[in-house]
N, C-alpha and C. Protein backbone atom coordinates (compact mmCIF):
# COMPACT_ATOMS: atom_id res chain seq x y z
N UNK A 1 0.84 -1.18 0.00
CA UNK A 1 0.00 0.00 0.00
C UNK A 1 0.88 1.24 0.00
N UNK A 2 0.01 2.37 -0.95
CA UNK A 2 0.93 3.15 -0.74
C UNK A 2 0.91 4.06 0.07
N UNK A 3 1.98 4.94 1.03
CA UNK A 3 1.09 6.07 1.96
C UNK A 3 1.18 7.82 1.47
N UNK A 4 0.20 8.34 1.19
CA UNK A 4 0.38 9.51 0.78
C UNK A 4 0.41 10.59 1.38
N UNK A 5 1.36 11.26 1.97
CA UNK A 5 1.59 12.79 2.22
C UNK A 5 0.54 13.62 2.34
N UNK A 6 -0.60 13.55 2.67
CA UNK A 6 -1.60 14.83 3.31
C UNK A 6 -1.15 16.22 2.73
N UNK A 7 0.52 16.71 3.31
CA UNK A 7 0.11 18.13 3.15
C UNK A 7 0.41 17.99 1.68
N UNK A 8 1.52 16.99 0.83
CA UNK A 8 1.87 17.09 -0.51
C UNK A 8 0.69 17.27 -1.20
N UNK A 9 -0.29 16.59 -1.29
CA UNK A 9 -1.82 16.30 -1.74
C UNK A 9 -2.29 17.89 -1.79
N UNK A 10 -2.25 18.16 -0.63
CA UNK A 10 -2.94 20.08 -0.34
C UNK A 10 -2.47 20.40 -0.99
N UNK A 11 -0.90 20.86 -0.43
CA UNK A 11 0.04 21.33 -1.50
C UNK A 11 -0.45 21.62 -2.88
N UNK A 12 0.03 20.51 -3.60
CA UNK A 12 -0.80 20.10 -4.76
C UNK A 12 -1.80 20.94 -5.80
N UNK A 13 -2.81 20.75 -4.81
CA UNK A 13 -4.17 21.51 -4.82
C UNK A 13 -3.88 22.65 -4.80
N UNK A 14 -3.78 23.24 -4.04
CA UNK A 14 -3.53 24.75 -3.84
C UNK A 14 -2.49 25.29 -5.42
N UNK A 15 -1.57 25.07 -5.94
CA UNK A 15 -0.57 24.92 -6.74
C UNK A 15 -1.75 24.90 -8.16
N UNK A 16 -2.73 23.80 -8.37
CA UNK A 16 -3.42 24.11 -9.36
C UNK A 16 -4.82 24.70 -9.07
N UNK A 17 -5.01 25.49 -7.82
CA UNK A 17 -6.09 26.28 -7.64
C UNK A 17 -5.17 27.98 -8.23
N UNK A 18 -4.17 27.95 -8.22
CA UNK A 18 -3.66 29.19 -7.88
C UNK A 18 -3.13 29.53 -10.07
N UNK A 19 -2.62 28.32 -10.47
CA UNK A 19 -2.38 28.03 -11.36
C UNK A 19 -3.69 28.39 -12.57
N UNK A 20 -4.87 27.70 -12.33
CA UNK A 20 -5.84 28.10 -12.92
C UNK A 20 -6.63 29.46 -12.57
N UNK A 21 -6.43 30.07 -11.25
CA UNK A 21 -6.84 31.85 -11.64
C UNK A 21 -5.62 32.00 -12.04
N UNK A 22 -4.89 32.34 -12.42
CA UNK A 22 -3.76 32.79 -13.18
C UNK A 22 -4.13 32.96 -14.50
N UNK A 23 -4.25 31.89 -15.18
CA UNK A 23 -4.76 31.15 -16.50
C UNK A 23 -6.22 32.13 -16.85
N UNK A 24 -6.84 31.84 -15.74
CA UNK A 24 -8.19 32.55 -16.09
C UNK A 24 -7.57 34.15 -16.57
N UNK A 25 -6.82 35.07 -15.56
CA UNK A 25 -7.03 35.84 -15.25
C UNK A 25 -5.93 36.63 -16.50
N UNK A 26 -5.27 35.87 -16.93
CA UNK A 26 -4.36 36.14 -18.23
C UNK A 26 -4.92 35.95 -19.24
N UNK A 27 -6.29 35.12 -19.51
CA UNK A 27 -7.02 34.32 -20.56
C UNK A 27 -7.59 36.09 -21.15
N UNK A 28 -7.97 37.00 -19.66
CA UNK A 28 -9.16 38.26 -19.71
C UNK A 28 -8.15 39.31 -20.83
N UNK A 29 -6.99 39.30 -20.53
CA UNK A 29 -6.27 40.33 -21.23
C UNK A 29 -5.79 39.84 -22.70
N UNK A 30 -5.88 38.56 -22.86
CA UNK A 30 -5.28 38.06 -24.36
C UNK A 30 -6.09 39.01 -25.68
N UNK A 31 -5.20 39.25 -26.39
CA UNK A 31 -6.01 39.74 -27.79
C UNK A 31 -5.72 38.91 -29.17
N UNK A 32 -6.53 38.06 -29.37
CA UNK A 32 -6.25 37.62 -30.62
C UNK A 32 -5.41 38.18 -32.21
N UNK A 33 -4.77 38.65 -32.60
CA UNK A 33 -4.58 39.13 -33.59
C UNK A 33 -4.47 38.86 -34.73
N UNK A 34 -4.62 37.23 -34.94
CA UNK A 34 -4.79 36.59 -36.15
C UNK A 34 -3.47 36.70 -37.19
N UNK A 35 -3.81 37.57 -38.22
CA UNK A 35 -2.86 37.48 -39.70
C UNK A 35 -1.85 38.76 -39.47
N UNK A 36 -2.23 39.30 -38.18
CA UNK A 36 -1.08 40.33 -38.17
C UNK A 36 -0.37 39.99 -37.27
N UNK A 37 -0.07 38.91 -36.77
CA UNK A 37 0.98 38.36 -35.83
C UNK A 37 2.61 38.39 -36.66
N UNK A 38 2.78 38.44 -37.60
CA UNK A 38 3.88 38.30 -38.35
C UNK A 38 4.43 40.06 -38.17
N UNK A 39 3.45 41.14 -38.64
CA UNK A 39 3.70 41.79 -38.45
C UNK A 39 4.01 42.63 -37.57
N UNK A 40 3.26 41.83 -36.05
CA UNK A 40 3.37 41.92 -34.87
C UNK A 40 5.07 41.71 -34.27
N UNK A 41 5.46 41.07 -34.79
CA UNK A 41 7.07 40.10 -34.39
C UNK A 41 8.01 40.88 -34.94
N UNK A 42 7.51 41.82 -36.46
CA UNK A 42 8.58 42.03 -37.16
C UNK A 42 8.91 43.57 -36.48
N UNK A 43 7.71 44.42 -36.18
CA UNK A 43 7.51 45.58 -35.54
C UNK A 43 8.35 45.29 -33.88
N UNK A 44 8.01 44.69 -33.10
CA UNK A 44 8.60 44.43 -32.43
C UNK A 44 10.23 44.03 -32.54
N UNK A 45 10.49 43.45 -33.33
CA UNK A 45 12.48 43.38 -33.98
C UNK A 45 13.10 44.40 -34.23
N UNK A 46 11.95 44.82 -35.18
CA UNK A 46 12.73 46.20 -35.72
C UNK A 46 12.94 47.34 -34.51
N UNK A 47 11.77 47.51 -33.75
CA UNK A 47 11.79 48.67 -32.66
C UNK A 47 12.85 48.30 -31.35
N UNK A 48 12.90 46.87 -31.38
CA UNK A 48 13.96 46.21 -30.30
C UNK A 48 13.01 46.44 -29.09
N UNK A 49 11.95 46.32 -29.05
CA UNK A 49 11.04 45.55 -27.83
C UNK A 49 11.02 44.40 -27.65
N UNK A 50 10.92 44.09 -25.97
CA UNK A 50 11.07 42.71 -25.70
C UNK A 50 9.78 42.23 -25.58
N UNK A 51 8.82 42.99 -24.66
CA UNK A 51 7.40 42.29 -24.45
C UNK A 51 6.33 43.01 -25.37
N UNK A 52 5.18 42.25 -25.49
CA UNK A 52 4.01 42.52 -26.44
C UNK A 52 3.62 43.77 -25.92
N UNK A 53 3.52 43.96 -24.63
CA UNK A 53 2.98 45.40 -23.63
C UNK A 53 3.74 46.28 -24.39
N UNK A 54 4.70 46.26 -24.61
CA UNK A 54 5.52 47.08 -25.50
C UNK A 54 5.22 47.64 -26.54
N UNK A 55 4.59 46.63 -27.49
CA UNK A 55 4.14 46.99 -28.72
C UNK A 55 3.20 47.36 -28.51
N UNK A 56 1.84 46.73 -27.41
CA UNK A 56 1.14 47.87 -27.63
C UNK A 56 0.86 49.14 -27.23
N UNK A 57 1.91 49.49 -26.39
CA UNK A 57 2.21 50.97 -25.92
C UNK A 57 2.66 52.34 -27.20
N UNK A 58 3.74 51.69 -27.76
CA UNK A 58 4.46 52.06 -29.00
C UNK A 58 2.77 52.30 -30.12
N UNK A 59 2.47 51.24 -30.02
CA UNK A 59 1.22 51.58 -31.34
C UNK A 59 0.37 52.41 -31.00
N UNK A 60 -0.10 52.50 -29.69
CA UNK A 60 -0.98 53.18 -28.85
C UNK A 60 -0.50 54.91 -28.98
N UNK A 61 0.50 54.79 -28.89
CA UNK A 61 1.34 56.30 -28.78
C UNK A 61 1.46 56.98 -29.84
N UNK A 62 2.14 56.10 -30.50
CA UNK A 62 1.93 56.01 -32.46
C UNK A 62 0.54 56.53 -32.72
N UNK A 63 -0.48 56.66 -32.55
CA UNK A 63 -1.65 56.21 -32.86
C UNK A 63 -2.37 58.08 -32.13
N UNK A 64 -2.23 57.92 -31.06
CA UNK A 64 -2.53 59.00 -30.66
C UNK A 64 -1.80 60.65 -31.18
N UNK A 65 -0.46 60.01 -31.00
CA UNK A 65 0.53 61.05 -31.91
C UNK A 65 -0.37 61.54 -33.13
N UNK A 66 -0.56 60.42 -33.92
CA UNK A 66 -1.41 61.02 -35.32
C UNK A 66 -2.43 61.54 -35.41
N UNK A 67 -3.40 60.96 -34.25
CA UNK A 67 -4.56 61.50 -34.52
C UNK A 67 -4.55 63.36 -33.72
N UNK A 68 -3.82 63.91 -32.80
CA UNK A 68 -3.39 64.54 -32.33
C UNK A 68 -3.15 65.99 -33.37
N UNK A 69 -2.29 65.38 -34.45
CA UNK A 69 -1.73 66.28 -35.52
C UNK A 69 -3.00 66.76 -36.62
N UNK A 70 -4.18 66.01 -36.63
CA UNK A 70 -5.28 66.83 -37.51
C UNK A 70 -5.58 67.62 -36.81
């Protein structure tokens, strides 16, 4: 028989209770972008950003900049 560890078991649990709000809670901010993911990667290389937050700060700024100037 085998004997199992109580708190490992909790442990455990807790580890994929904490794991799945995570998941959930990263799932809320994802944005699909489909066919512009390529262009997503290349914008990001070229500008030398590391994270996506990045890019969309840069586009965001980009974006406001222009509309700003009419």
């Amino acid at each position: 028989m085998i004997s199992v560890n109580r708190t490992a078991v909790l442990s455990c649990r807790v580890i994929e209770q904490n794991k799945k709000g995570y998941d959930q809670a990263r799932g809320r901010t994802r944005v699909n972008i489909g066919e512009a993911f390529q262009r997503w990667t290349e914008l990001k290389e070229r500008e030398g950003l590391e994270l996506d937050a990045e890019v969309a700060l840069f586009l965001l700024d980009r974006w406001v900049t222009l509309i700003l100037r009419k």
